[in-house]
Protein backbone atom coordinates (compact mmCIF):
# COMPACT_ATOMS: atom_id res chain seq x y z
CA UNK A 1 77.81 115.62 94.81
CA UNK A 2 80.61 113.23 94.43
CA UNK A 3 80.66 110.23 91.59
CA UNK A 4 80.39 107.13 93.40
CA UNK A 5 83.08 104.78 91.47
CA UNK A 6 81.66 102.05 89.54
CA UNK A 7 81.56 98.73 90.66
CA UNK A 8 83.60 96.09 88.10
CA UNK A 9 83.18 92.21 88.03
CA UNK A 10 86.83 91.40 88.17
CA UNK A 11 87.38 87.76 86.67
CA UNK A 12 89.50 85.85 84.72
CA UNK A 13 88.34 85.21 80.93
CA UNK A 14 87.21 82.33 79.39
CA UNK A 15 86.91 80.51 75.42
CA UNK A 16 83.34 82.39 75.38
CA UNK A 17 84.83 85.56 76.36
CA UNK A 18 86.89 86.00 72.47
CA UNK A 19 84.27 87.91 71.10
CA UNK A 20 84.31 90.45 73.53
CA UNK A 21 87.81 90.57 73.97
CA UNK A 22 88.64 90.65 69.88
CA UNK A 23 85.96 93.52 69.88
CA UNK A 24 87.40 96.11 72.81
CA UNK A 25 90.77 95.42 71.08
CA UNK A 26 89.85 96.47 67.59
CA UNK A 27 87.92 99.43 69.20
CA UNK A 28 90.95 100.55 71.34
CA UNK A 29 93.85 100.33 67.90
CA UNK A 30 95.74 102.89 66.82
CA UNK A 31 94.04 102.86 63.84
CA UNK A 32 91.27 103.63 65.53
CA UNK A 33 92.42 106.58 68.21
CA UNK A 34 93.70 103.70 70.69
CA UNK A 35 97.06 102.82 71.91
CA UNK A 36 97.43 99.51 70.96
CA UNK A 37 99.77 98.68 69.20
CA UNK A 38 99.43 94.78 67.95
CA UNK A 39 95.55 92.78 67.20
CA UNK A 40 95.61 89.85 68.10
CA UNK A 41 93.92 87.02 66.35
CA UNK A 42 90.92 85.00 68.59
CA UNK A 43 93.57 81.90 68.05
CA UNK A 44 95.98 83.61 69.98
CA UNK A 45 93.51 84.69 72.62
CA UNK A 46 92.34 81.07 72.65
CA UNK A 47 96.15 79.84 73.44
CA UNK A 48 96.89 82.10 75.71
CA UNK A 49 93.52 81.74 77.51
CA UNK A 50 95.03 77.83 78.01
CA UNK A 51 98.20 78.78 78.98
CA UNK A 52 97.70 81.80 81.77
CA UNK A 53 94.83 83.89 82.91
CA UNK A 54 93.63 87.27 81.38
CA UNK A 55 92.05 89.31 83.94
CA UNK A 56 88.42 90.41 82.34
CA UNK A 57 86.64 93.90 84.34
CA UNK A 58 82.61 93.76 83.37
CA UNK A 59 80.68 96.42 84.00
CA UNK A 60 77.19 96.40 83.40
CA UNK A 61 77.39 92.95 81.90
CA UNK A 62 79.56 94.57 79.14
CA UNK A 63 83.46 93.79 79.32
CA UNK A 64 85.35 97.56 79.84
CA UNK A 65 88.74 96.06 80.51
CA UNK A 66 91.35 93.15 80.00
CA UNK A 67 95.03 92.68 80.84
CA UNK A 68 96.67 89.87 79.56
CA UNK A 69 98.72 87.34 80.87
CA UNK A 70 100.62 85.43 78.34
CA UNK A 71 104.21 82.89 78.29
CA UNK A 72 107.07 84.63 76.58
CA UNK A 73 106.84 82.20 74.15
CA UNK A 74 103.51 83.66 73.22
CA UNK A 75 105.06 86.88 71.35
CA UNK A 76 108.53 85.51 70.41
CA UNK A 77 106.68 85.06 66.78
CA UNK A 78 106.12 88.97 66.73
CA UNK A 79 109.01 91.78 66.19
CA UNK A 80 108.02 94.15 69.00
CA UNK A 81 107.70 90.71 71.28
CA UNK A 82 111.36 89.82 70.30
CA UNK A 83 112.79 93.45 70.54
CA UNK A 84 110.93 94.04 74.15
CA UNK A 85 113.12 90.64 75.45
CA UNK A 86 115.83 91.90 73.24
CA UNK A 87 115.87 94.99 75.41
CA UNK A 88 115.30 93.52 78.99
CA UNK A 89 116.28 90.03 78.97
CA UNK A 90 114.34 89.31 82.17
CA UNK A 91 114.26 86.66 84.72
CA UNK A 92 113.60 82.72 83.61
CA UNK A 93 110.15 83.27 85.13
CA UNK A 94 108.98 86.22 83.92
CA UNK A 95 105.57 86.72 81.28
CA UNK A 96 104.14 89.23 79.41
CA UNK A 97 102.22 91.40 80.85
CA UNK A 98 99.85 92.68 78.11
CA UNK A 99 97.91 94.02 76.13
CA UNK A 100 95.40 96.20 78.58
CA UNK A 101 92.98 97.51 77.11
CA UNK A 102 90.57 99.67 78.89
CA UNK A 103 87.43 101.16 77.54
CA UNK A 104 86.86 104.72 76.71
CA UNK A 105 84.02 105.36 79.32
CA UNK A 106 85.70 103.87 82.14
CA UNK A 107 89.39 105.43 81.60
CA UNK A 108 90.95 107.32 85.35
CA UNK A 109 88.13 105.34 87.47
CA UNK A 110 90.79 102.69 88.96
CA UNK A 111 90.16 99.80 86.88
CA UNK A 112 93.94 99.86 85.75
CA UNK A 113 95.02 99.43 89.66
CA UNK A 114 92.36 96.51 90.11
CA UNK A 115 93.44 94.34 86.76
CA UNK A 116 96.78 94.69 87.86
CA UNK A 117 96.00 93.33 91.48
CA UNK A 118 94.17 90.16 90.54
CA UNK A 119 96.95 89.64 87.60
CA UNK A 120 99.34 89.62 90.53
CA UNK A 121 97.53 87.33 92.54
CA UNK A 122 97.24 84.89 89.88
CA UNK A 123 100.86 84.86 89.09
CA UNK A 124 102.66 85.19 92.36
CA UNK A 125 106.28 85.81 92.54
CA UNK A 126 106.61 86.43 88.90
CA UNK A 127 107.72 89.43 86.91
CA UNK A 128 105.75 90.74 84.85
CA UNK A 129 107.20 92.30 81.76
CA UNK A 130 105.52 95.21 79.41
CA UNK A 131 106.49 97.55 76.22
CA UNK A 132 104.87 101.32 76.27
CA UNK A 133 104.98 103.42 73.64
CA UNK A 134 107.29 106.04 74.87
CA UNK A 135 104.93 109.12 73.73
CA UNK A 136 101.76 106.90 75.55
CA UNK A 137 101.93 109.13 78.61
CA UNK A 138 98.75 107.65 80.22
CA UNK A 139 100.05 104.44 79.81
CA UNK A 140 102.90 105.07 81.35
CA UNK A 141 101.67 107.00 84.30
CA UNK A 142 99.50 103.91 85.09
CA UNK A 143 101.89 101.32 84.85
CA UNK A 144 104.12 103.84 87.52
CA UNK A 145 101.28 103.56 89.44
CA UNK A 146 101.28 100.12 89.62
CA UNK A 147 104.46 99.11 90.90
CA UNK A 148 106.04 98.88 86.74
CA UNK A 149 109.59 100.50 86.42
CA UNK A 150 111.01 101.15 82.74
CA UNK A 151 114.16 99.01 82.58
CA UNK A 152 114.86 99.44 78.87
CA UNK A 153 114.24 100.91 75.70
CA UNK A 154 113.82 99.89 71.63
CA UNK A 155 112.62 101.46 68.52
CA UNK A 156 111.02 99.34 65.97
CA UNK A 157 109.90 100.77 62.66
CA UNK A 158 110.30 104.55 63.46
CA UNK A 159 108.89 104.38 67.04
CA UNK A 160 110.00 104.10 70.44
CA UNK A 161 109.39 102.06 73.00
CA UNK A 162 110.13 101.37 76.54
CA UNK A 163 110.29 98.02 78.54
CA UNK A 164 108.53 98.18 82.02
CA UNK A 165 108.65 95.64 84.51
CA UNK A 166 106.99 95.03 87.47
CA UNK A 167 108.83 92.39 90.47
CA UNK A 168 105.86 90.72 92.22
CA UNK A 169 106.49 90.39 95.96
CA UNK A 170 108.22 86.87 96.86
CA UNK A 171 105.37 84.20 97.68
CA UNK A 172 105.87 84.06 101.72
């Protein structure tokens, strides 16, 4: 019998949503067998949560995914946030478009295709601009998926890194 796929609760976060999000980041590190590659304090998730939506996917009542929305301005603080804009200057309108983090347990079930969608809606017409590890293959594969292109590429501190970038459709 086939798996039916889940069912998420696709939303945008909100001020009482930190916890959650700080906790599936530190869970989903490097440090800790994850891909991510910068933790971000719940300051900067409060900021950013002012400033543009992060698309939240609940299952269960429990959060299992977030993708991030945040003004350029947001990184230019951070090395790999300079180097990525370094690399791929981008239009006047573009934002980052990241971190996503998706849980362990729901992982190749379509979530990455559905956060992607809403964060589109929300932000339409505007680019939305990424770094990738270059030896995250997954990560890469999905951002394909999803419409992203590499445009560029940077090392920073011994590893190397590639700038994807995703054109939303012009707002008709």
């Amino acid at each position: 019998m086939m798996e039916q796929a889940p069912v998420y609760d696709i939303r945008t976060a909100t001020a009482e949503d930190i916890p959650e999000l700080l906790a599936l980041q530190a869970d989903n590190q490097i440090s800790r067998g994850g891909a991510l590659s910068i933790e971000f304090p719940a300051t900067w998730f409060a900021d950013v949560i002012r400033d543009m939506p992060i698309v939240t996917a609940w299952r269960e009542h429990r959060l299992v995914g977030f993708l991030v929305s945040s003004p350029r301005e947001a990184t230019q603080h951070l090395p790999l946030g300079k180097a990525k804009f370094g690399a791929y200057p981008a239009g006047s309108n573009a934002y980052n478009s990241g971190p996503l983090c998706i849980a362990a347990t729901e992982r190749g079930r379509g979530l990455v295709a559905q956060l992607f969608d809403k964060q589109e809606s929300l932000l339409p017409g505007r680019e939305g601009v990424a770094f990738i590890r270059r030896d995250n293959a997954a990560s890469r594969a999905a951002h394909a998926k999803c419409g992203f292109r590499e445009v560029a590429e940077f090392s920073y501190a011994g590893v190397d890194y590639l700038v994807a970038a995703r054109a939303a459709p012009p707002v008709a």
